[in-house]
C-alpha atoms as a PDB file:
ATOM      1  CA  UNK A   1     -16.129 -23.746  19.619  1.00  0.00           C
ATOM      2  CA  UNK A   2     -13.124 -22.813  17.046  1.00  0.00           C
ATOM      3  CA  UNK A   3     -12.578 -19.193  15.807  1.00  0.00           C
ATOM      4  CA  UNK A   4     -11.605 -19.114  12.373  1.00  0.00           C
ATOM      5  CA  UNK A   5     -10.238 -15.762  11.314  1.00  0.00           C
ATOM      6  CA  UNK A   6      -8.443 -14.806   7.392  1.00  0.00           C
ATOM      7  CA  UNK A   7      -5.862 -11.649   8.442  1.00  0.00           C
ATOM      8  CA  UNK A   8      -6.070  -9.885   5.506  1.00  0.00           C
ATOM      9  CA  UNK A   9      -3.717  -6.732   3.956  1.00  0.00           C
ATOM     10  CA  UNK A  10      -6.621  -4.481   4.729  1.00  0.00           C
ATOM     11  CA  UNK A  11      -9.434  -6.772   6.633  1.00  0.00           C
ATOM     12  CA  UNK A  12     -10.375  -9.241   8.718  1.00  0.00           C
ATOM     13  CA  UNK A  13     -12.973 -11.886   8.263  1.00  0.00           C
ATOM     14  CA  UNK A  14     -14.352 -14.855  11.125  1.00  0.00           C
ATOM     15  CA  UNK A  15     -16.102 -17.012  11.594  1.00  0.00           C
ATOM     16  CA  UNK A  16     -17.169 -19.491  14.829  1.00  0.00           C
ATOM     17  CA  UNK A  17     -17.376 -23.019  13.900  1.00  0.00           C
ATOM     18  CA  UNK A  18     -18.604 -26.043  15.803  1.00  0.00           C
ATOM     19  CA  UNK A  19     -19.359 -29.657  14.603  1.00  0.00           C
ATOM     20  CA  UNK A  20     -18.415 -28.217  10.652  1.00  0.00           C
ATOM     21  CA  UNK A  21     -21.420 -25.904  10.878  1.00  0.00           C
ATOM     22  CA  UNK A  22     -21.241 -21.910  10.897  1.00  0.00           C
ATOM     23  CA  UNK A  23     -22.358 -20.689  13.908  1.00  0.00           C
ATOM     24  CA  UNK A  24     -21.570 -16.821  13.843  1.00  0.00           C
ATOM     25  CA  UNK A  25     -19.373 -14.592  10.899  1.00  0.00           C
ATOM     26  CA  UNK A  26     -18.793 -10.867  10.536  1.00  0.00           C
ATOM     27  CA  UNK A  27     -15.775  -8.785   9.399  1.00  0.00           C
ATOM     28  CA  UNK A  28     -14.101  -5.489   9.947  1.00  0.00           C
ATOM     29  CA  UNK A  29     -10.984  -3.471   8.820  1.00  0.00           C
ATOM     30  CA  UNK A  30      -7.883  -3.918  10.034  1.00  0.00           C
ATOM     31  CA  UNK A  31      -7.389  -0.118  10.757  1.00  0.00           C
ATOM     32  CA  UNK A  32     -10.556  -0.357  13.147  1.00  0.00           C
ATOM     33  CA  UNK A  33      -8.900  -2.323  15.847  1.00  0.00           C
ATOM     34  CA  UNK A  34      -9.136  -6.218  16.416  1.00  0.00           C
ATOM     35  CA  UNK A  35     -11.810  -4.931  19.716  1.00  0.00           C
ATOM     36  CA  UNK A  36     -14.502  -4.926  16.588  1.00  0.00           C
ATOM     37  CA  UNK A  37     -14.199  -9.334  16.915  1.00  0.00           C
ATOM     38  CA  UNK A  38     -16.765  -9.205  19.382  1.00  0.00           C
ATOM     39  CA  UNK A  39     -17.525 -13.029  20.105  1.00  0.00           C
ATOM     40  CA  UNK A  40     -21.126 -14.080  21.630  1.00  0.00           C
ATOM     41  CA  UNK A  41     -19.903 -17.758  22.342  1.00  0.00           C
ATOM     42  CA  UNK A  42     -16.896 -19.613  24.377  1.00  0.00           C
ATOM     43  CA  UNK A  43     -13.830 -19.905  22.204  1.00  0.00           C
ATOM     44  CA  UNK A  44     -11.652 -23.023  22.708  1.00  0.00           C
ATOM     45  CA  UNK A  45      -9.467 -22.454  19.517  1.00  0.00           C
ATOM     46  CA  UNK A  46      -8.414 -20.125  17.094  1.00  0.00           C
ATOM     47  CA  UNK A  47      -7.119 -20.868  13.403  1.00  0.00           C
ATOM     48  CA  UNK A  48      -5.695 -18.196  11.894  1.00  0.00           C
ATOM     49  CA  UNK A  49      -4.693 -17.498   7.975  1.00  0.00           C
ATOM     50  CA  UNK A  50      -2.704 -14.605   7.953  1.00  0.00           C
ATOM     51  CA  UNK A  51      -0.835 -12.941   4.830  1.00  0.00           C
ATOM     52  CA  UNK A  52       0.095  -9.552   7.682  1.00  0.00           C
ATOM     53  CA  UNK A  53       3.082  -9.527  10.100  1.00  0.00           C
ATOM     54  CA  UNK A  54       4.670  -7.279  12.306  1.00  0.00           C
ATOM     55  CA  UNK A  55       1.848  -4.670  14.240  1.00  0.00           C
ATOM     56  CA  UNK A  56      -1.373  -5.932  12.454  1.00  0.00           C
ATOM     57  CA  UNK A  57      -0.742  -9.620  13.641  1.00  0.00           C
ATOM     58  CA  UNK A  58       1.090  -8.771  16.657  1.00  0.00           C
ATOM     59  CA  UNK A  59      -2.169  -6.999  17.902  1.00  0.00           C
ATOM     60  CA  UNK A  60      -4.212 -10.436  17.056  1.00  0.00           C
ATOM     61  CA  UNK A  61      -1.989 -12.196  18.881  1.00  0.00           C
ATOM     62  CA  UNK A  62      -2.141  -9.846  22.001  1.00  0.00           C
ATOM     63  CA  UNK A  63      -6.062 -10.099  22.058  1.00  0.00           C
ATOM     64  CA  UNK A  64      -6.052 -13.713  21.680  1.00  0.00           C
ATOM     65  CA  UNK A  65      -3.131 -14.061  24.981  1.00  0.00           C
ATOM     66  CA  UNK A  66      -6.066 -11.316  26.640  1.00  0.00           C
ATOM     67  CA  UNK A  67      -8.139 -13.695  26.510  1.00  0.00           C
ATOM     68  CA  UNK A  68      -5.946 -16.596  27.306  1.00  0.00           C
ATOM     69  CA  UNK A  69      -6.292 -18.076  23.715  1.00  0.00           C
ATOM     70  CA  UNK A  70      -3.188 -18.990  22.238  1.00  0.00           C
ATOM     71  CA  UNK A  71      -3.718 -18.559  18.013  1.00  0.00           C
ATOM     72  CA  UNK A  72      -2.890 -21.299  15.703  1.00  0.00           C
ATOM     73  CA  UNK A  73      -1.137 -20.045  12.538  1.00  0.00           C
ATOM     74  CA  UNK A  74      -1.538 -21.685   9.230  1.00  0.00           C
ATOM     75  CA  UNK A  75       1.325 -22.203   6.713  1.00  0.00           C
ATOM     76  CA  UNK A  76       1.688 -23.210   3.316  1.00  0.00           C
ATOM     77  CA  UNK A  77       3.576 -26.782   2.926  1.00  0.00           C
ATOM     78  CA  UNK A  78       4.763 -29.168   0.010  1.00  0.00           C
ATOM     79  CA  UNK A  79       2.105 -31.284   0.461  1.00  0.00           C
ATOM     80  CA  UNK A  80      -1.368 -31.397   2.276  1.00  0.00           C
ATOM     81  CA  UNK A  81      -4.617 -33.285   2.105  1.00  0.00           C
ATOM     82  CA  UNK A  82      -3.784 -35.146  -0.919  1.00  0.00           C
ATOM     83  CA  UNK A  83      -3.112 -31.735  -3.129  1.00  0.00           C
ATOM     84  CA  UNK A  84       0.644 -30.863  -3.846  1.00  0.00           C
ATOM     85  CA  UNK A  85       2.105 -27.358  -4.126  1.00  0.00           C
ATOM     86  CA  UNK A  86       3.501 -26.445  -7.739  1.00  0.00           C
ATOM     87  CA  UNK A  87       6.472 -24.200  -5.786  1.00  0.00           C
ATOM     88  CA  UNK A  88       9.448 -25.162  -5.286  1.00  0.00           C
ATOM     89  CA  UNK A  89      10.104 -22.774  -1.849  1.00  0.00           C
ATOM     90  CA  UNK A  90       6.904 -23.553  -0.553  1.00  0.00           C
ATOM     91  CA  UNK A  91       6.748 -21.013   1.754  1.00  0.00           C
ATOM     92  CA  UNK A  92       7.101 -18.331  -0.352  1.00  0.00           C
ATOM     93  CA  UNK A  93       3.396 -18.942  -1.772  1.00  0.00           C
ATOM     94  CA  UNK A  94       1.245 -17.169   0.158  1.00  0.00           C
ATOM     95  CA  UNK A  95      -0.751 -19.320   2.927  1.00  0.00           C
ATOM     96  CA  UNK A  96      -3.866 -17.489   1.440  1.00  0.00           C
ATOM     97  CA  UNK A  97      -3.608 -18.747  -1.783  1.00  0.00           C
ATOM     98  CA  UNK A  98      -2.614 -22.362  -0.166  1.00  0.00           C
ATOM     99  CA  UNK A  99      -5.671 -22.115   1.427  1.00  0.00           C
ATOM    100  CA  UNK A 100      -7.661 -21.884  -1.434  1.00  0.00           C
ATOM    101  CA  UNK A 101      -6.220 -24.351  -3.251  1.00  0.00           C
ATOM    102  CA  UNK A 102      -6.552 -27.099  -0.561  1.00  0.00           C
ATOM    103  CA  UNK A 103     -10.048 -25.781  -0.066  1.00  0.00           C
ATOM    104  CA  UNK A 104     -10.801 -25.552  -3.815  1.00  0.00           C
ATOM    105  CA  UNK A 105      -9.594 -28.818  -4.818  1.00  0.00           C
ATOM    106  CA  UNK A 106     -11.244 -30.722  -1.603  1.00  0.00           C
ATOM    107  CA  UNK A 107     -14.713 -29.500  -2.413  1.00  0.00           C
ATOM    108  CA  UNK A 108     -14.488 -30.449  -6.311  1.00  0.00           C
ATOM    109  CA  UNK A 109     -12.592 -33.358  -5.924  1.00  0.00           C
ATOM    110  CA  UNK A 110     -11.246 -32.753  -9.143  1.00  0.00           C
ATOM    111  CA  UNK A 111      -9.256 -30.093 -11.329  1.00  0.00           C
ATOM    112  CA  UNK A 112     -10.666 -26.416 -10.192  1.00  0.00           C
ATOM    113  CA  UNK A 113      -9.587 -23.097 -10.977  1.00  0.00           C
ATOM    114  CA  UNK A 114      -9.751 -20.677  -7.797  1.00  0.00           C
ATOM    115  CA  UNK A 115     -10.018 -17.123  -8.424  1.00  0.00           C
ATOM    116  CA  UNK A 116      -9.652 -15.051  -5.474  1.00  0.00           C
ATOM    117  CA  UNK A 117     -10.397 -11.777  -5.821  1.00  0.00           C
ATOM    118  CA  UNK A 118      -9.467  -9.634  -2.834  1.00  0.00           C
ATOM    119  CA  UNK A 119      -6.715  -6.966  -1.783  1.00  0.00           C
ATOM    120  CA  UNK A 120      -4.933  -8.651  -5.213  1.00  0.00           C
ATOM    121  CA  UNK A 121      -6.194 -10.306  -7.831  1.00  0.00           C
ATOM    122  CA  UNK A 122      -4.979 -14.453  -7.602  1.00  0.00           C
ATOM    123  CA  UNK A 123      -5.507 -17.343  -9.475  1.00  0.00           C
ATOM    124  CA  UNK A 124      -4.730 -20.864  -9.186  1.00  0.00           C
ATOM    125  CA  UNK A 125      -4.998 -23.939 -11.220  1.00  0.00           C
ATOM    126  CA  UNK A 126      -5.561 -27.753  -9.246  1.00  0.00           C
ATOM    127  CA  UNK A 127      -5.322 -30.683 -11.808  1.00  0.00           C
ATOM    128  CA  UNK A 128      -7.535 -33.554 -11.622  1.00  0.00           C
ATOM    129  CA  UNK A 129      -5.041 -35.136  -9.660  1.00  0.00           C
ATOM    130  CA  UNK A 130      -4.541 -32.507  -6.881  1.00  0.00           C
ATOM    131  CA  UNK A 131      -1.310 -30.942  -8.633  1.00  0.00           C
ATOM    132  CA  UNK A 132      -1.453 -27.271  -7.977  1.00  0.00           C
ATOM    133  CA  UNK A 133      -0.516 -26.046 -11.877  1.00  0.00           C
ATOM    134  CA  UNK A 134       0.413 -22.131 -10.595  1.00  0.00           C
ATOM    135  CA  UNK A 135      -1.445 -19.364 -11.177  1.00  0.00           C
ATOM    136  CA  UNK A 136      -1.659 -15.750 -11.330  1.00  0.00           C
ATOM    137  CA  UNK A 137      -1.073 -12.484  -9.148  1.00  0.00           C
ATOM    138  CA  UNK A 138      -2.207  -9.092 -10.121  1.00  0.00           C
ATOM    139  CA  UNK A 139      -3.327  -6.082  -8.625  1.00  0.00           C
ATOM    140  CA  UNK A 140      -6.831  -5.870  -6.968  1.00  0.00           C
ATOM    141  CA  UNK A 141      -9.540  -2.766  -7.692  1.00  0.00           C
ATOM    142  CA  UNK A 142      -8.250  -1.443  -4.365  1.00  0.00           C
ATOM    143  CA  UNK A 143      -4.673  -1.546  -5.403  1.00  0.00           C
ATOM    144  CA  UNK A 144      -5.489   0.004  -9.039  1.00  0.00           C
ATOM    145  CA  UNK A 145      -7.655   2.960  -6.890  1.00  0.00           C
ATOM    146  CA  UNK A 146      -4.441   3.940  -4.386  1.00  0.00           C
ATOM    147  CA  UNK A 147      -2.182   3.528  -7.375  1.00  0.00           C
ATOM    148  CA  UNK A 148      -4.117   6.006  -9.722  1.00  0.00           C
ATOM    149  CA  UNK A 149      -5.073   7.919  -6.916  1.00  0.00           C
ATOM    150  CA  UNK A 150      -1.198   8.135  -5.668  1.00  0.00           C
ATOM    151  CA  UNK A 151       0.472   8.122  -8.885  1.00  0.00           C
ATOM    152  CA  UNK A 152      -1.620  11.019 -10.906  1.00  0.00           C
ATOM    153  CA  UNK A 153      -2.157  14.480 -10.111  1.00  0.00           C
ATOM    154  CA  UNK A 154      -5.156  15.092 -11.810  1.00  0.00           C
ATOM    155  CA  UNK A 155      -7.181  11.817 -12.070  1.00  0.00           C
ATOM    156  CA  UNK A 156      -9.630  12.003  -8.338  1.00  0.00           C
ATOM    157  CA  UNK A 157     -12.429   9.878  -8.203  1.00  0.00           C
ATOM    158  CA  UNK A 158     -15.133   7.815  -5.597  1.00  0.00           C
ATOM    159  CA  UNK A 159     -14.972   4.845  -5.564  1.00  0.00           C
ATOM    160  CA  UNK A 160     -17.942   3.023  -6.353  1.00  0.00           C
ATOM    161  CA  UNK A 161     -19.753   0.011  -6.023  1.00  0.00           C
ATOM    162  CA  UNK A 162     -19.186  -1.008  -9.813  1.00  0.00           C
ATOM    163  CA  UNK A 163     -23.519  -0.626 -10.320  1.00  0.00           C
ATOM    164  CA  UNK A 164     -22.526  -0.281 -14.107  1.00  0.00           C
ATOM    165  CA  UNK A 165     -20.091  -2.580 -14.820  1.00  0.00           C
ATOM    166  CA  UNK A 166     -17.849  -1.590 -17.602  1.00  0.00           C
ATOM    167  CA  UNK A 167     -19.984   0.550 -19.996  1.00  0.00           C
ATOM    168  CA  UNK A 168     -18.328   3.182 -21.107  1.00  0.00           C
ATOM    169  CA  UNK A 169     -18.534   6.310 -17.889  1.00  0.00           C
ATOM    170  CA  UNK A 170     -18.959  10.127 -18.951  1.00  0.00           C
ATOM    171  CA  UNK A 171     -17.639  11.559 -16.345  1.00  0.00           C
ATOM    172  CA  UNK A 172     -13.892  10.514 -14.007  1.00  0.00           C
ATOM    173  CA  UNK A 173     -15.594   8.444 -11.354  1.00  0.00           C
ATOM    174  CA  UNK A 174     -17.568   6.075 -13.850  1.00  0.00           C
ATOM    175  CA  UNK A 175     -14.255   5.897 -16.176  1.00  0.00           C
ATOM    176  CA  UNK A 176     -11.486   4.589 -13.673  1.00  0.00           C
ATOM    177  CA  UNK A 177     -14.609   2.568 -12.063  1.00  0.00           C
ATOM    178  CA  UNK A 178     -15.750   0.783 -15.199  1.00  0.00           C
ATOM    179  CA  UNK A 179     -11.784   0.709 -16.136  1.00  0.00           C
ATOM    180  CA  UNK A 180     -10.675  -0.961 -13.112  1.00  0.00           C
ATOM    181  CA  UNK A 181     -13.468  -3.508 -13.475  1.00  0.00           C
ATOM    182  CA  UNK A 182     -12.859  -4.310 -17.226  1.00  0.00           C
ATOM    183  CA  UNK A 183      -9.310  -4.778 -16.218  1.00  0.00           C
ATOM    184  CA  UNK A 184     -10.170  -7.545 -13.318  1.00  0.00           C
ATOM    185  CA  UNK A 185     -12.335  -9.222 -16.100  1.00  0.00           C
ATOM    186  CA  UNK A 186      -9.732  -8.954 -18.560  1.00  0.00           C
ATOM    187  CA  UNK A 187      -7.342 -10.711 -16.400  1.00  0.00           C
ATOM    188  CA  UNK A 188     -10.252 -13.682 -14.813  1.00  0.00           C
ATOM    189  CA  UNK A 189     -10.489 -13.965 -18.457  1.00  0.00           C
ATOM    190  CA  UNK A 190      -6.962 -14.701 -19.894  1.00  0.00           C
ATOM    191  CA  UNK A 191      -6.858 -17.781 -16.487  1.00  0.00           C
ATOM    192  CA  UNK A 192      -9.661 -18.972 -17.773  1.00  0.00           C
ATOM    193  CA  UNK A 193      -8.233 -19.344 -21.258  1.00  0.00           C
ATOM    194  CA  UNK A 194      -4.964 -20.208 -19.909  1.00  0.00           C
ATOM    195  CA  UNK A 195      -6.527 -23.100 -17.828  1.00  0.00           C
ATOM    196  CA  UNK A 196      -8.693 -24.623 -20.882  1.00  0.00           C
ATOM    197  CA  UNK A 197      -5.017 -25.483 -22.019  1.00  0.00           C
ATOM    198  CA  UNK A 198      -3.804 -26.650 -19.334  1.00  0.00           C
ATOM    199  CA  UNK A 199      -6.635 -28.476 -18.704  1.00  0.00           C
ATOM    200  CA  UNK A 200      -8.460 -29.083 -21.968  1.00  0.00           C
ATOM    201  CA  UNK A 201     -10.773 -31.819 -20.634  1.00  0.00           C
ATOM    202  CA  UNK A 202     -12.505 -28.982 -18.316  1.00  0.00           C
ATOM    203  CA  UNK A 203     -12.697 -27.852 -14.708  1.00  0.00           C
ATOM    204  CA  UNK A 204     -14.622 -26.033 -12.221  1.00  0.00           C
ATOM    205  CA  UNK A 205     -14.414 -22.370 -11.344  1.00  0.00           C
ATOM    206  CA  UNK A 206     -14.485 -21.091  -7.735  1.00  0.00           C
ATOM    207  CA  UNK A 207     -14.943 -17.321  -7.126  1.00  0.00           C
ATOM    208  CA  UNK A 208     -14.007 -15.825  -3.542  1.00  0.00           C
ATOM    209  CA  UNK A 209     -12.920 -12.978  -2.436  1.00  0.00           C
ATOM    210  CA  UNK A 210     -14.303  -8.907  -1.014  1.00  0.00           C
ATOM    211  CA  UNK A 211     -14.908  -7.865  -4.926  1.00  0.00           C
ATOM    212  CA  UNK A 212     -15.919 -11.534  -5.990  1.00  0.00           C
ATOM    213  CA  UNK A 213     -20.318 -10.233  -6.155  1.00  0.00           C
ATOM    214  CA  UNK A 214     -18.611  -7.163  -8.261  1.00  0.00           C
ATOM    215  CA  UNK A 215     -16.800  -9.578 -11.238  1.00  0.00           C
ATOM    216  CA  UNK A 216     -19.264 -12.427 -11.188  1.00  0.00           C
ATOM    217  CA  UNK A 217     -21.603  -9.784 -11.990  1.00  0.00           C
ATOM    218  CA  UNK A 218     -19.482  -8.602 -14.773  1.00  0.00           C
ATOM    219  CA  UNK A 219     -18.602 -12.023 -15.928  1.00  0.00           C
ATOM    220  CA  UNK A 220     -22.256 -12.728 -16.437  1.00  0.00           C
ATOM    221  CA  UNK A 221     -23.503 -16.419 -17.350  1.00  0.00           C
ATOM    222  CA  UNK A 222     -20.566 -16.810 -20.142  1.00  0.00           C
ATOM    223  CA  UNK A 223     -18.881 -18.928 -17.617  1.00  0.00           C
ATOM    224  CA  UNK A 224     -20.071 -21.712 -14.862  1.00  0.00           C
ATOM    225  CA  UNK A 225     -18.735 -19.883 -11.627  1.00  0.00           C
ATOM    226  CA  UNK A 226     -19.500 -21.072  -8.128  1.00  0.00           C
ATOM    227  CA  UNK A 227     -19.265 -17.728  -5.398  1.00  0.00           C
ATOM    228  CA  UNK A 228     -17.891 -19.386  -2.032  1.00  0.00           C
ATOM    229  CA  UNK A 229     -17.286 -16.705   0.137  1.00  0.00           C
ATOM    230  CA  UNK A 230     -15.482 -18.606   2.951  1.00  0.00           C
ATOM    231  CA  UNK A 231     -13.204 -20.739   0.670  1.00  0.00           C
ATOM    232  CA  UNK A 232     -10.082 -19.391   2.305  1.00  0.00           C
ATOM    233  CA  UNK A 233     -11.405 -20.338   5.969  1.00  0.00           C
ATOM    234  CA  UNK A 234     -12.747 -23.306   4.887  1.00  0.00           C
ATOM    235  CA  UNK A 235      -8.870 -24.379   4.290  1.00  0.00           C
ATOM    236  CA  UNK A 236      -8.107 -24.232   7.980  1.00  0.00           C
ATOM    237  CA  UNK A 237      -9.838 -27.450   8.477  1.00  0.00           C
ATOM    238  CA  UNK A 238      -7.017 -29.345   6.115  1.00  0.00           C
ATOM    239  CA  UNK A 239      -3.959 -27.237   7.003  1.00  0.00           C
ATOM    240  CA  UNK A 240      -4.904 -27.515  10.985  1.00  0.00           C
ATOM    241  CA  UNK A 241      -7.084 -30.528  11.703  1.00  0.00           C
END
């Protein structure tokens, strides 16, 4: 059995694997202690995708040793699975977004545009040919609330769960809601367009990420979007076979 865990900046998401088939999944925040991964079956492995260091992985690591696991750590390279990284310093793109693009381009088998929509908003671009094009970085709903919420002295709000999508709001909470929606659309929007010229012949478009349900929502049927949840840990598979 293989534990498969994505080490978020705020969360933490398994999964147990065996024979390529999902056996058990769950998820908890980082702030709640790694004691909330409480596993039912035998471990013999652990994959890890982390974008934390210092006292948030150090505590993974120290319940995996408890346990007498020792955690396998993924990181981004040049070149992996047929699909080549568009950065020159390859480790400086985040083993997240490598992930995803491994994962992305290995399901379509083609050219695929991952949008990732998590702590911060990414996007990457795959060509037909597994060239990994760039993408994008932006901030994520969570990172527009603390930065509003940080930065203002008047503007307090609670966060929703984005029920109205970006009509207009009447009162603070449905404004910076709706507001912090239209701006994740606004920005899934311009990669989209940017993509169609990078890639004018077409390409798939994979949605993942804790406010993915939120923006596909939003997004409507305007665009073909897949939701995969698990893209990120489905990379582990490529990066540590």
């Amino acid at each position: 059995m293989i534990l498969e865990c994505d080490i978020g900046n705020t969360r933490c998401k398994w999964r147990m694997v065996e024979g390529g088939q999902v056996l058990e999944r769950g998820s908890f925040a980082l702030a709640d202690g790694f004691e909330n991964l409480v596993l039912k079956s035998e471990v013999e492995r652990v994959r890890v995708a982390s974008v934390v260091e210092g006292d948030s992985l150090a505590g993974f690591t120290g319940f995996c040793i408890d346990r007498g696991l020792n955690p396998e750590f993924a990181q981004s390279t040049a070149v992996v699975a047929g699909v080549v990284s568009a950065y020159f310093d390859v480790a400086k793109l985040g083993v997240d977004r490598w992930l995803g693009v491994v994962a992305g381009y290995k399901k379509i088998k083609g050219a695929v545009l991952i949008i990732d929509a998590g702590t911060a908003l990414k996007a990457d671009l795959v060509s037909t040919d597994g060239h990994h094009l760039g993408g994008y970085i932006a901030p994520g709903m969570g990172l527009m609330e603390s930065s509003l919420l940080t930065g203002t002295d008047k503007i307090r709000f609670d966060r929703q769960d984005y029920s109205s999508g970006v009509a207009f709001g009447c009162s603070t909470a449905d404004v910076v809601n709706a507001g912090m929606l239209a701006a994740q659309i606004g920005a899934v929007t311009v990669a989209i367009e940017e993509a169609k010229k990078r890639i004018p012949e077409g390409f798939a478009i994979l949605l993942t990420g804790g406010d993915s349900a939120s923006i596909n929502k939003a997004l409507g049927e305007v665009h073909n979007i897949e939701m995969v949840p698990d893209l990120v840990l489905d990379g582990l598979q490529w990066l540590l076979p």
